[in-house]
PDB file of N, CA and C in Angstrom:
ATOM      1  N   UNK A   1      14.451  -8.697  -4.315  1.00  0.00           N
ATOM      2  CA  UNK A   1      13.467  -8.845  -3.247  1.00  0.00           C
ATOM      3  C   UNK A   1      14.196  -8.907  -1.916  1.00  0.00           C
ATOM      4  N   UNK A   2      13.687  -7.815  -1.293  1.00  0.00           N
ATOM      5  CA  UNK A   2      14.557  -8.316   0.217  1.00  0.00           C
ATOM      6  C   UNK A   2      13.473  -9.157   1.538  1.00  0.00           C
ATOM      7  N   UNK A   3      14.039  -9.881   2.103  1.00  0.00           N
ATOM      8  CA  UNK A   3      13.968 -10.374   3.374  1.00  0.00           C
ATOM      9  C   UNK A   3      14.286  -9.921   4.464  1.00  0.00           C
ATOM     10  N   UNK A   4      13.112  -9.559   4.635  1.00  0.00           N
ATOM     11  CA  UNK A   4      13.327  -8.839   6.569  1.00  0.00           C
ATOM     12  C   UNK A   4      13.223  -9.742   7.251  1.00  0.00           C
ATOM     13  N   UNK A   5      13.767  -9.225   8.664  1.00  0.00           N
ATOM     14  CA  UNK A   5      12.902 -10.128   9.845  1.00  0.00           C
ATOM     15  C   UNK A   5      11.560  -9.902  10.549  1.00  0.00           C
ATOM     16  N   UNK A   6      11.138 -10.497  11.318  1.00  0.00           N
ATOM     17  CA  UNK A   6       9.606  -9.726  12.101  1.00  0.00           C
ATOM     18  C   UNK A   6      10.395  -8.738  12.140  1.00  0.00           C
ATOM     19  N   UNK A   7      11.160  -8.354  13.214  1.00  0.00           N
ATOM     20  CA  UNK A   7      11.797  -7.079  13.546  1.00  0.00           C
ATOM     21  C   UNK A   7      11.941  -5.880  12.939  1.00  0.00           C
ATOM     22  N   UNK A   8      12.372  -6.299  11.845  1.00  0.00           N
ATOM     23  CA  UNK A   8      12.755  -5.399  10.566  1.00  0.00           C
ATOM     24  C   UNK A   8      10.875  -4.604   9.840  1.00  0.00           C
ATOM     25  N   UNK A   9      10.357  -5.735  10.100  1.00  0.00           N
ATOM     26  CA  UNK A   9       9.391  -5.348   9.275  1.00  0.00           C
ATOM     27  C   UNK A   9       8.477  -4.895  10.801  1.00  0.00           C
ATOM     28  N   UNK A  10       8.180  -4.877  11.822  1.00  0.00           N
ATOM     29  CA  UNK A  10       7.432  -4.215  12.364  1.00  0.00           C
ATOM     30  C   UNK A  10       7.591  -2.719  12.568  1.00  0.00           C
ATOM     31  N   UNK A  11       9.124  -2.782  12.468  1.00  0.00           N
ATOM     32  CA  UNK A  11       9.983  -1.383  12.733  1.00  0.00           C
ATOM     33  C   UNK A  11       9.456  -0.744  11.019  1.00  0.00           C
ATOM     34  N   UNK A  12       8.996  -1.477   9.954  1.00  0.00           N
ATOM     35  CA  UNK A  12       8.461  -0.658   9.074  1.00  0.00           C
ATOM     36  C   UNK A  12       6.939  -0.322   9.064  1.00  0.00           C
ATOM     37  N   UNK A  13       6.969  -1.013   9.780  1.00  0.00           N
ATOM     38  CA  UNK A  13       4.855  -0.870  10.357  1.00  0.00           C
ATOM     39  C   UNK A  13       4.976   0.404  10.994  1.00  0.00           C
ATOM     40  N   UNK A  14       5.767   0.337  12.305  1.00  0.00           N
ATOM     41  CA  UNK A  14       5.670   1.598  12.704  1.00  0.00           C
ATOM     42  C   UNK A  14       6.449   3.097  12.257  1.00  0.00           C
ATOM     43  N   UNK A  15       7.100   3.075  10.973  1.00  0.00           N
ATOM     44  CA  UNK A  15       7.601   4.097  10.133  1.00  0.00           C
ATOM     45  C   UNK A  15       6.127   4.603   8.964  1.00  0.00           C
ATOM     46  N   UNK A  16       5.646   3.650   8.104  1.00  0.00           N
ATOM     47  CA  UNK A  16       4.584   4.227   7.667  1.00  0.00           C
ATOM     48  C   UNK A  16       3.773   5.103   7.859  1.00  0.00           C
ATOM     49  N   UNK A  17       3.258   5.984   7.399  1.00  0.00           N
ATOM     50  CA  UNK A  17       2.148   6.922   7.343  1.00  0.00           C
ATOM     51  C   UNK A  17       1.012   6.421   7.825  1.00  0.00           C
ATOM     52  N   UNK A  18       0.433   5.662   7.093  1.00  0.00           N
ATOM     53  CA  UNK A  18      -0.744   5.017   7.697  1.00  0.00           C
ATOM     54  C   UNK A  18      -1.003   4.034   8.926  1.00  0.00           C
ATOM     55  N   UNK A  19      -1.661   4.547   9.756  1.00  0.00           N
ATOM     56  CA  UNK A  19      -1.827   3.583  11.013  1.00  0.00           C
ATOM     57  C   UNK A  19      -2.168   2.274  11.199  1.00  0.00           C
ATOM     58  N   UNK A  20      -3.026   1.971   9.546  1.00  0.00           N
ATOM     59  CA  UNK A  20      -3.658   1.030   9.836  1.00  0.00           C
ATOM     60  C   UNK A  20      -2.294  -0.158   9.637  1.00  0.00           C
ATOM     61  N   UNK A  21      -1.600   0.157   9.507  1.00  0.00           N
ATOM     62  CA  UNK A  21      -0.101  -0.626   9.332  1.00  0.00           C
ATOM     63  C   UNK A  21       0.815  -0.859  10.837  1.00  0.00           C
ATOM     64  N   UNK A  22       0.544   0.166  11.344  1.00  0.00           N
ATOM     65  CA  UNK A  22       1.472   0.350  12.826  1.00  0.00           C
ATOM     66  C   UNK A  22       1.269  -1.236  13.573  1.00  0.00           C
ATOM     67  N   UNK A  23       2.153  -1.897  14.369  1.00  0.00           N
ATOM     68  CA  UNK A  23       1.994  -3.245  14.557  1.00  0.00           C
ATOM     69  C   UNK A  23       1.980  -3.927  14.022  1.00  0.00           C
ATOM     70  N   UNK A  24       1.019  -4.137  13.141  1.00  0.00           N
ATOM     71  CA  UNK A  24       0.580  -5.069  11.859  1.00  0.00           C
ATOM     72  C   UNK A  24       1.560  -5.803  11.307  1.00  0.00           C
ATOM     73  N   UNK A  25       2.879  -6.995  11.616  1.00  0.00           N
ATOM     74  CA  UNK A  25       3.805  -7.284  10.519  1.00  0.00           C
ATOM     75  C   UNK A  25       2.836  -8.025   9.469  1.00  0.00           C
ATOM     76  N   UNK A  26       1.910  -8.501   9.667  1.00  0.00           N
ATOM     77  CA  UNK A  26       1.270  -9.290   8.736  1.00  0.00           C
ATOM     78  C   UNK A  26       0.990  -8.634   7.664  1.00  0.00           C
ATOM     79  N   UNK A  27       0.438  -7.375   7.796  1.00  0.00           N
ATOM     80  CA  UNK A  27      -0.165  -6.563   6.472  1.00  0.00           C
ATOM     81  C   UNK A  27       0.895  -6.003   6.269  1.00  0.00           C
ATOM     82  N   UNK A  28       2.065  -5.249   6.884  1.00  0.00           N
ATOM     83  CA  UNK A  28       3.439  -4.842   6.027  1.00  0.00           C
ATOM     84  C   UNK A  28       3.648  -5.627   5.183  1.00  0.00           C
ATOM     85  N   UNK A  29       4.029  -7.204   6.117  1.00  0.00           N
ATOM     86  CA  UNK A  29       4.784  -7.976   5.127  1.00  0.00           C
ATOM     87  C   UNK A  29       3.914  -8.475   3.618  1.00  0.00           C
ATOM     88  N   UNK A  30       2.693  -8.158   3.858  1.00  0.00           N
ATOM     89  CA  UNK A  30       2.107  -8.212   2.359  1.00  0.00           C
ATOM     90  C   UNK A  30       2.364  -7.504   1.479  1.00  0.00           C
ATOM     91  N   UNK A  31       2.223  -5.644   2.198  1.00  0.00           N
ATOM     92  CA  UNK A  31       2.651  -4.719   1.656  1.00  0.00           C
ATOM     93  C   UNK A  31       4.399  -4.904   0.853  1.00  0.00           C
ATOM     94  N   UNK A  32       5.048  -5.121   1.506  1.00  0.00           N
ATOM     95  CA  UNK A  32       6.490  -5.560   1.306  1.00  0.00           C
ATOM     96  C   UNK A  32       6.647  -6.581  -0.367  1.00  0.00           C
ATOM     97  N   UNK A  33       5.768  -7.080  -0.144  1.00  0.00           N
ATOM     98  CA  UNK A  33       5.596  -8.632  -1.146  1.00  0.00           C
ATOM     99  C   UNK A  33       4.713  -7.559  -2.408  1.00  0.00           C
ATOM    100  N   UNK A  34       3.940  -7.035  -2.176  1.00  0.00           N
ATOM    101  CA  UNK A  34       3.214  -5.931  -3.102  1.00  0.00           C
ATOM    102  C   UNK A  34       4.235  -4.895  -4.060  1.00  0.00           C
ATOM    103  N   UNK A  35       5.222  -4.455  -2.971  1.00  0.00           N
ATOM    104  CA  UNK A  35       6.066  -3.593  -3.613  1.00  0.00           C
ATOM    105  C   UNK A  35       7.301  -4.178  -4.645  1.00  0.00           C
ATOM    106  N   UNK A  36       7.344  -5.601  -3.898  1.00  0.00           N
ATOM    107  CA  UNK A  36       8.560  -5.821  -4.609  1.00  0.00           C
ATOM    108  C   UNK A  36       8.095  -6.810  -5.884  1.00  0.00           C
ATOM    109  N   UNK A  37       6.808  -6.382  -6.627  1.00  0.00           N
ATOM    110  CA  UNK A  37       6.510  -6.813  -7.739  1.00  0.00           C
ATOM    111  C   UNK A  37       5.918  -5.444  -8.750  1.00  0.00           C
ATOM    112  N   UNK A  38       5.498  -4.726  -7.764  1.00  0.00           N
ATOM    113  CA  UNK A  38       5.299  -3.107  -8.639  1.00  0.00           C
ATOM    114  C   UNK A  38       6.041  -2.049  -8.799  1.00  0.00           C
ATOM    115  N   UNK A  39       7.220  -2.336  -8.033  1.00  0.00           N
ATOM    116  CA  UNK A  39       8.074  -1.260  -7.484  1.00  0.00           C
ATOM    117  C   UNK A  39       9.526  -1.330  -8.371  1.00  0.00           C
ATOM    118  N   UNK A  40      10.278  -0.532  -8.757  1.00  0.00           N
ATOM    119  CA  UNK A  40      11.757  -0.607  -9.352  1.00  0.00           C
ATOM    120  C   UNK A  40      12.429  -1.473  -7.977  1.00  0.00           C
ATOM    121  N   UNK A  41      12.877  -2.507  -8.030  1.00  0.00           N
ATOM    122  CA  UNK A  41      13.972  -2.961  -6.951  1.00  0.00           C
ATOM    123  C   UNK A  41      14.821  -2.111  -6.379  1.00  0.00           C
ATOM    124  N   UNK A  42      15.307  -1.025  -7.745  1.00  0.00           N
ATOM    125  CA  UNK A  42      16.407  -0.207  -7.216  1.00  0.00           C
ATOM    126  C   UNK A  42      16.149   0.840  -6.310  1.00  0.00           C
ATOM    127  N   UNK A  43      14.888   1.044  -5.996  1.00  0.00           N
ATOM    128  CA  UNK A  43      14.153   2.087  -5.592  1.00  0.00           C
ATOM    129  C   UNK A  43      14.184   1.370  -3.755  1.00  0.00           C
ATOM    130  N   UNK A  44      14.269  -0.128  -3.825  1.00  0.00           N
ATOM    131  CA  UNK A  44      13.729  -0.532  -2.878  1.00  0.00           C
ATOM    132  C   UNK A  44      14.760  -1.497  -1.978  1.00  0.00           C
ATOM    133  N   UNK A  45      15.773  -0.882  -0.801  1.00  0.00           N
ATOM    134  CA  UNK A  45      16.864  -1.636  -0.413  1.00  0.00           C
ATOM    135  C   UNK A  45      16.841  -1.495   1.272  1.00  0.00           C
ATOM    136  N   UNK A  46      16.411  -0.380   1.416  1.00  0.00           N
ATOM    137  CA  UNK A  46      16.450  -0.722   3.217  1.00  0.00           C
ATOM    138  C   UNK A  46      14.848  -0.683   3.259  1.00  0.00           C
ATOM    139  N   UNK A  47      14.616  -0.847   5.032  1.00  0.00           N
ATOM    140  CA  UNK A  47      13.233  -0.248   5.214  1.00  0.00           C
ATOM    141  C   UNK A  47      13.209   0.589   4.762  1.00  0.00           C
ATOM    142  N   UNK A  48      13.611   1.955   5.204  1.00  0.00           N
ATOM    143  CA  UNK A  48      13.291   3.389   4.866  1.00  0.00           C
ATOM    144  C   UNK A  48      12.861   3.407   3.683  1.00  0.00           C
ATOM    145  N   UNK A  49      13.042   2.800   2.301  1.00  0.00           N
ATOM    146  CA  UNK A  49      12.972   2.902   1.371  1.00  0.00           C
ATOM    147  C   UNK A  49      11.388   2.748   1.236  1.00  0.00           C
ATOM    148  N   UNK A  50      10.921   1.703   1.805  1.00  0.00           N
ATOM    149  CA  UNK A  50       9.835   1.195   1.539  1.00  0.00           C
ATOM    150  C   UNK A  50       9.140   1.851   2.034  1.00  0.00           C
ATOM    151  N   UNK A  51       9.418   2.482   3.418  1.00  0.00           N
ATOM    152  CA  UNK A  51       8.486   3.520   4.067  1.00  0.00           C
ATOM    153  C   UNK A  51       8.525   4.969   3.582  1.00  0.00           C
ATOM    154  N   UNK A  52       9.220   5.453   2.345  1.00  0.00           N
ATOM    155  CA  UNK A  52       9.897   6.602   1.714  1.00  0.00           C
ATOM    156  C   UNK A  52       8.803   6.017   0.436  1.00  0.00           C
ATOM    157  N   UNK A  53       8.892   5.292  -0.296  1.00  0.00           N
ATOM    158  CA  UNK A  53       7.942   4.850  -1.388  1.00  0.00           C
ATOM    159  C   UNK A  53       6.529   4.687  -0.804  1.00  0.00           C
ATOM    160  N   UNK A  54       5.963   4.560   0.341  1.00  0.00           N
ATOM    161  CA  UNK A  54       4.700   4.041   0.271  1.00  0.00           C
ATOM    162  C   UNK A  54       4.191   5.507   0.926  1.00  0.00           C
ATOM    163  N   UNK A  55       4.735   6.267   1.337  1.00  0.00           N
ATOM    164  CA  UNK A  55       4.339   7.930   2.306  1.00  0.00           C
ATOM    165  C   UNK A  55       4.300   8.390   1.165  1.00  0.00           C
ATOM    166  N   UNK A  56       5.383   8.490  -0.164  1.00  0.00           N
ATOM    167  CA  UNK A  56       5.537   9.659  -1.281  1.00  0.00           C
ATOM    168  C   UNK A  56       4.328   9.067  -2.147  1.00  0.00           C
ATOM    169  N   UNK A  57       3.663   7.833  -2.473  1.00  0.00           N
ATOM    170  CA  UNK A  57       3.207   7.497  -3.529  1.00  0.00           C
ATOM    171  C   UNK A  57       2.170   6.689  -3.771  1.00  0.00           C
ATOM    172  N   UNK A  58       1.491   5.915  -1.905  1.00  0.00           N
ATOM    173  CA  UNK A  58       0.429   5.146  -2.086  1.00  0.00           C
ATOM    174  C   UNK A  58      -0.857   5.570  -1.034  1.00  0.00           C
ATOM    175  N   UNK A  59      -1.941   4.918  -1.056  1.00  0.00           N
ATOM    176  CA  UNK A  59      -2.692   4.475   0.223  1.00  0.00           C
ATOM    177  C   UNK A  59      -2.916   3.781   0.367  1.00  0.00           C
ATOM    178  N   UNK A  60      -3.572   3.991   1.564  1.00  0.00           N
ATOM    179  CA  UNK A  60      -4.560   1.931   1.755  1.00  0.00           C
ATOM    180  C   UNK A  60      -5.549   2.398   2.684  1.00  0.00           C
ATOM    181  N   UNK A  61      -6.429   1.350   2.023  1.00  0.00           N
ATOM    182  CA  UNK A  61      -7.939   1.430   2.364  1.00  0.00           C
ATOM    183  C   UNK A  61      -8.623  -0.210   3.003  1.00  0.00           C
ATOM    184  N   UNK A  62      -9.261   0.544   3.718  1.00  0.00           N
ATOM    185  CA  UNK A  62      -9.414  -1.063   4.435  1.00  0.00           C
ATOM    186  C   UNK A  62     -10.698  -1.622   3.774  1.00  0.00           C
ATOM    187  N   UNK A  63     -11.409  -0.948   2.719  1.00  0.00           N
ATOM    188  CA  UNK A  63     -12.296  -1.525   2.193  1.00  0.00           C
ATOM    189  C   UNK A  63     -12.873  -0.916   1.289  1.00  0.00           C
ATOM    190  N   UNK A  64     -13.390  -1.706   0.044  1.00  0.00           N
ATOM    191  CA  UNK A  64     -13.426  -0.892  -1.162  1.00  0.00           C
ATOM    192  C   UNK A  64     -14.326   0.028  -1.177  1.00  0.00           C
ATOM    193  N   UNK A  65     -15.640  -0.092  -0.083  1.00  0.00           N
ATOM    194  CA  UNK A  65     -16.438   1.777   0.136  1.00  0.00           C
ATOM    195  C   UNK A  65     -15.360   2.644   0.627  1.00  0.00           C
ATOM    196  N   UNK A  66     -14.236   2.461   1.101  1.00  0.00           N
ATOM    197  CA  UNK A  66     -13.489   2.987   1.789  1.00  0.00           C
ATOM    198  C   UNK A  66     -12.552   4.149   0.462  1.00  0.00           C
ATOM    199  N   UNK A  67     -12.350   3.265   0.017  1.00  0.00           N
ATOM    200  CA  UNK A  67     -11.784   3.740  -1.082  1.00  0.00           C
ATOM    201  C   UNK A  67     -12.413   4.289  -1.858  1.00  0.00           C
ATOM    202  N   UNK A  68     -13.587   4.029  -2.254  1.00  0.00           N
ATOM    203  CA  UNK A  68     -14.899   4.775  -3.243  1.00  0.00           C
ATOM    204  C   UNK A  68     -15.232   5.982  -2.797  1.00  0.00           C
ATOM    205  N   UNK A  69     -15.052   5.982  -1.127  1.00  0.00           N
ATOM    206  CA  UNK A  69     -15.396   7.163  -0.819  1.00  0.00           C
ATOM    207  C   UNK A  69     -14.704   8.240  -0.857  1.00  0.00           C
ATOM    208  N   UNK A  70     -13.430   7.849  -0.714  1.00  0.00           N
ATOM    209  CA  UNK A  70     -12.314   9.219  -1.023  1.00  0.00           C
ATOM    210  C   UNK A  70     -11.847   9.595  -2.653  1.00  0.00           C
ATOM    211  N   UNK A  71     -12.161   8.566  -3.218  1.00  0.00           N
ATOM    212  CA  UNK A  71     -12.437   9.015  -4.996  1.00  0.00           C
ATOM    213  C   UNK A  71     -13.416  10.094  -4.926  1.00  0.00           C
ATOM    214  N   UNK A  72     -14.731   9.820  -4.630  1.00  0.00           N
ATOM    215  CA  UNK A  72     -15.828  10.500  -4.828  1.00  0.00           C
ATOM    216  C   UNK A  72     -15.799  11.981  -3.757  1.00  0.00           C
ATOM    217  N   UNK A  73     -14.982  12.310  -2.725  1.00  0.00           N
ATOM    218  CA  UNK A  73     -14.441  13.649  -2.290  1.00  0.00           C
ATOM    219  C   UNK A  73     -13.425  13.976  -3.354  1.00  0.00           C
ATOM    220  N   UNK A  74     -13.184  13.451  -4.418  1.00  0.00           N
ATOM    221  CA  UNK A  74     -12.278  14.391  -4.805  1.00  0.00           C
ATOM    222  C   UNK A  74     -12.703  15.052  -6.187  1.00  0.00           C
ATOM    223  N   UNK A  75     -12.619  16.269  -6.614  1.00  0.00           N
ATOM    224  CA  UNK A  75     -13.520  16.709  -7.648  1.00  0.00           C
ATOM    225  C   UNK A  75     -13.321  15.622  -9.055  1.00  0.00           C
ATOM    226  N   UNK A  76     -12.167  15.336  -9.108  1.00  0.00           N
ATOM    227  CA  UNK A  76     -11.841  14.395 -10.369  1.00  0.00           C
ATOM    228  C   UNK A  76     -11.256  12.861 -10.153  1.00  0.00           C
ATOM    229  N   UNK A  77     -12.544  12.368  -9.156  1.00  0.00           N
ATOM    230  CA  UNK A  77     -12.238  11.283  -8.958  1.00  0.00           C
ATOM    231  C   UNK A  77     -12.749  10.126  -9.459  1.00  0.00           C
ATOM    232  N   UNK A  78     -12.419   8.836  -9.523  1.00  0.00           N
ATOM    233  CA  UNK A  78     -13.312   7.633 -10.219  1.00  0.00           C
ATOM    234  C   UNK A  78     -14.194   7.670  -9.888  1.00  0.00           C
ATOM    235  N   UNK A  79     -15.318   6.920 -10.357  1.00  0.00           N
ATOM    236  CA  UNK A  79     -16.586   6.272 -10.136  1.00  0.00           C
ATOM    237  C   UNK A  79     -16.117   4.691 -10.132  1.00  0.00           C
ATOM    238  N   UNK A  80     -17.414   3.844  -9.279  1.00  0.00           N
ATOM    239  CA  UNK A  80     -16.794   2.684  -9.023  1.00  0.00           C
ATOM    240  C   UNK A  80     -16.063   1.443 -10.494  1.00  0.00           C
ATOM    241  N   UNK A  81     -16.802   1.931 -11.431  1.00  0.00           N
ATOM    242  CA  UNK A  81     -16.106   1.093 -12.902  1.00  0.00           C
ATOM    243  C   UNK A  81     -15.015   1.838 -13.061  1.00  0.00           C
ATOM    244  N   UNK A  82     -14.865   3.056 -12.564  1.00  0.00           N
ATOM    245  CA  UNK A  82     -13.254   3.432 -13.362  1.00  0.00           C
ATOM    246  C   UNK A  82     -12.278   2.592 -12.010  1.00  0.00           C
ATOM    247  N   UNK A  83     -12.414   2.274 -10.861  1.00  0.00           N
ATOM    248  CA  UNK A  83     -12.068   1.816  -9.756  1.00  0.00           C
ATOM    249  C   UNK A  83     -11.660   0.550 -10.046  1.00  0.00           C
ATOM    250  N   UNK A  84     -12.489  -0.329 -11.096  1.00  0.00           N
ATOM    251  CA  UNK A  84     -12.837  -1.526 -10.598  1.00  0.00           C
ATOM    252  C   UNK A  84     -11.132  -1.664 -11.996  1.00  0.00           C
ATOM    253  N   UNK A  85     -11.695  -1.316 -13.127  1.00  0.00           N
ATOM    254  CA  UNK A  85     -10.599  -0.875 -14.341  1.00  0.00           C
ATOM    255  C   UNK A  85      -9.336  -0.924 -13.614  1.00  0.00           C
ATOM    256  N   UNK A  86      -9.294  -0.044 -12.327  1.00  0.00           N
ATOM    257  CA  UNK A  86      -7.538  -0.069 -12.611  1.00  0.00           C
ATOM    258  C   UNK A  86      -7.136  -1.327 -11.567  1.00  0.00           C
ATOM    259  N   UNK A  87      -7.870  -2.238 -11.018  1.00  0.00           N
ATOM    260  CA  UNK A  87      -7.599  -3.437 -10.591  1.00  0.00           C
ATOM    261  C   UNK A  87      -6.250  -3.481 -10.937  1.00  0.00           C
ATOM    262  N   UNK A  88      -5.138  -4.313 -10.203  1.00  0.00           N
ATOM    263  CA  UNK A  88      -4.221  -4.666 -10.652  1.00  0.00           C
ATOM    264  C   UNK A  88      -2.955  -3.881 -11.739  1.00  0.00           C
ATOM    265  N   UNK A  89      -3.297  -2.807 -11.393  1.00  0.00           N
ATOM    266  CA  UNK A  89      -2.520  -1.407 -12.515  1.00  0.00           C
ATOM    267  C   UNK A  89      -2.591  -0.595 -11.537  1.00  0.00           C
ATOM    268  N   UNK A  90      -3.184   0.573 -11.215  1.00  0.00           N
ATOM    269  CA  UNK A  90      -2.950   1.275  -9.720  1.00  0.00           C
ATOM    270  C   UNK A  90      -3.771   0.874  -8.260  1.00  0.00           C
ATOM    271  N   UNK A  91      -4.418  -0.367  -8.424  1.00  0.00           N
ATOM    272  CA  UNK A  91      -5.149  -0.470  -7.151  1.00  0.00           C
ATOM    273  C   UNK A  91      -5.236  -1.792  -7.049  1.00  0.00           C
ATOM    274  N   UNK A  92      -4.403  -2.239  -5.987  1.00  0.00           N
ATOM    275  CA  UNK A  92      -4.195  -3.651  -5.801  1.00  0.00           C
ATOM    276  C   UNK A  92      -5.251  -4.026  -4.511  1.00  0.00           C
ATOM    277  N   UNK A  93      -5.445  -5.323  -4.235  1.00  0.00           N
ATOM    278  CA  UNK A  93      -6.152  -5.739  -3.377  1.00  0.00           C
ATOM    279  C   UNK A  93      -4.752  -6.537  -2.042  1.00  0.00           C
ATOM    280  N   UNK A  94      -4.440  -6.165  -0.794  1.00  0.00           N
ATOM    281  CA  UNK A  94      -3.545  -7.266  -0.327  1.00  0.00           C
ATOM    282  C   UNK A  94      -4.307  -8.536   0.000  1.00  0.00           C
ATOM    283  N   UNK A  95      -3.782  -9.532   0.653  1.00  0.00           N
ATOM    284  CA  UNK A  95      -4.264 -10.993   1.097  1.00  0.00           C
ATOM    285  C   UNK A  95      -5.422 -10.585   2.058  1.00  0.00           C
ATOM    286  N   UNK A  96      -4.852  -9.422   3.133  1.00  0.00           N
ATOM    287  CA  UNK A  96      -5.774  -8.962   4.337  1.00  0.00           C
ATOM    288  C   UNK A  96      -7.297  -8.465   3.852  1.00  0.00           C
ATOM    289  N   UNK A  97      -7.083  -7.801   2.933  1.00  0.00           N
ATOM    290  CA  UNK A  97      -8.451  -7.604   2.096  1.00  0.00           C
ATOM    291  C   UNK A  97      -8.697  -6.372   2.100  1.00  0.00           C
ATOM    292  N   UNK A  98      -7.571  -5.160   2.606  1.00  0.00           N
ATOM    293  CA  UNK A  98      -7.498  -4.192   2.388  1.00  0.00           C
ATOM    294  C   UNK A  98      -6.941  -3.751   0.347  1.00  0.00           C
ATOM    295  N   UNK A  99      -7.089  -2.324   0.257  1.00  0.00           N
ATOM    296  CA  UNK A  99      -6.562  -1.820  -0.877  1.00  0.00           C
ATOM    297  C   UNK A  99      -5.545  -0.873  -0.768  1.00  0.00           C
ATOM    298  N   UNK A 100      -4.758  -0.800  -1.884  1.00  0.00           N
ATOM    299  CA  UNK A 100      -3.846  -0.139  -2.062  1.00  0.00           C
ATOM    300  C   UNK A 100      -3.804   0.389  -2.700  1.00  0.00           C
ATOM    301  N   UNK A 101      -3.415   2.403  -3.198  1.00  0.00           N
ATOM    302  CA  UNK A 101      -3.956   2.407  -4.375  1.00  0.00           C
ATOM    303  C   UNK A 101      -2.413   3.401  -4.237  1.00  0.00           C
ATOM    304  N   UNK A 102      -1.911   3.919  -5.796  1.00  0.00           N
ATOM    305  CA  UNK A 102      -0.865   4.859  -6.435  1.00  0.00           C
ATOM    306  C   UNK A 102      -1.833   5.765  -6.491  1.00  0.00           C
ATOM    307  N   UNK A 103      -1.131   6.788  -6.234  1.00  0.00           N
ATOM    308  CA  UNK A 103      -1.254   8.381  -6.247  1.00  0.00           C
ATOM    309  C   UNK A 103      -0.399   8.802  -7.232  1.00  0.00           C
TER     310      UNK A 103
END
């Protein structure tokens, strides 16, 4: 598990893909705490890494219509019970109350 500083971790807010992260150390550093329980460690040693793992392999949704809705644009996507199923296996909830989901 690594330990950033604010510093460290805002500078990964603003490397992410997703905006809704930019600034944010609060929701990185959740994100951060997220990865380093789903993630290979070895996979995970500088920022870059984390911002290299979460661009190649996740999203986040700021709310679970949010997320329902881009399942349901996609021709082979969940419905909300297959959604709700992968709880905690590809679609985590952070503290902020956004979602996260593996691609």
């Amino acid at each position: 598990m690594q330990n950033f500083t604010d510093e460290q971790v805002l500078n990964l807010s603003n490397k992410l893909s997703n905006t809704l992260y930019h600034n944010n150390v609060e929701a990185t550093r959740q994100l951060i705490i997220l990865f380093n329980k789903i993630v290979r460690n070895t996979l995970l040693v500088t920022i870059d890494d984390y911002a290299d793992v979460y661009d190649a392999e996740f999203f986040t949704f700021q709310t679970w219509d949010d997320l329902l809705k881009s399942e349901t644009e996609m021709s082979d996507g969940w419905d909300d019970a297959e959604c709700q199923a992968q709880m905690n296996t590809s679609i985590w909830m952070l503290p902020c109350g956004w979602y996260v989901q593996a691609v």
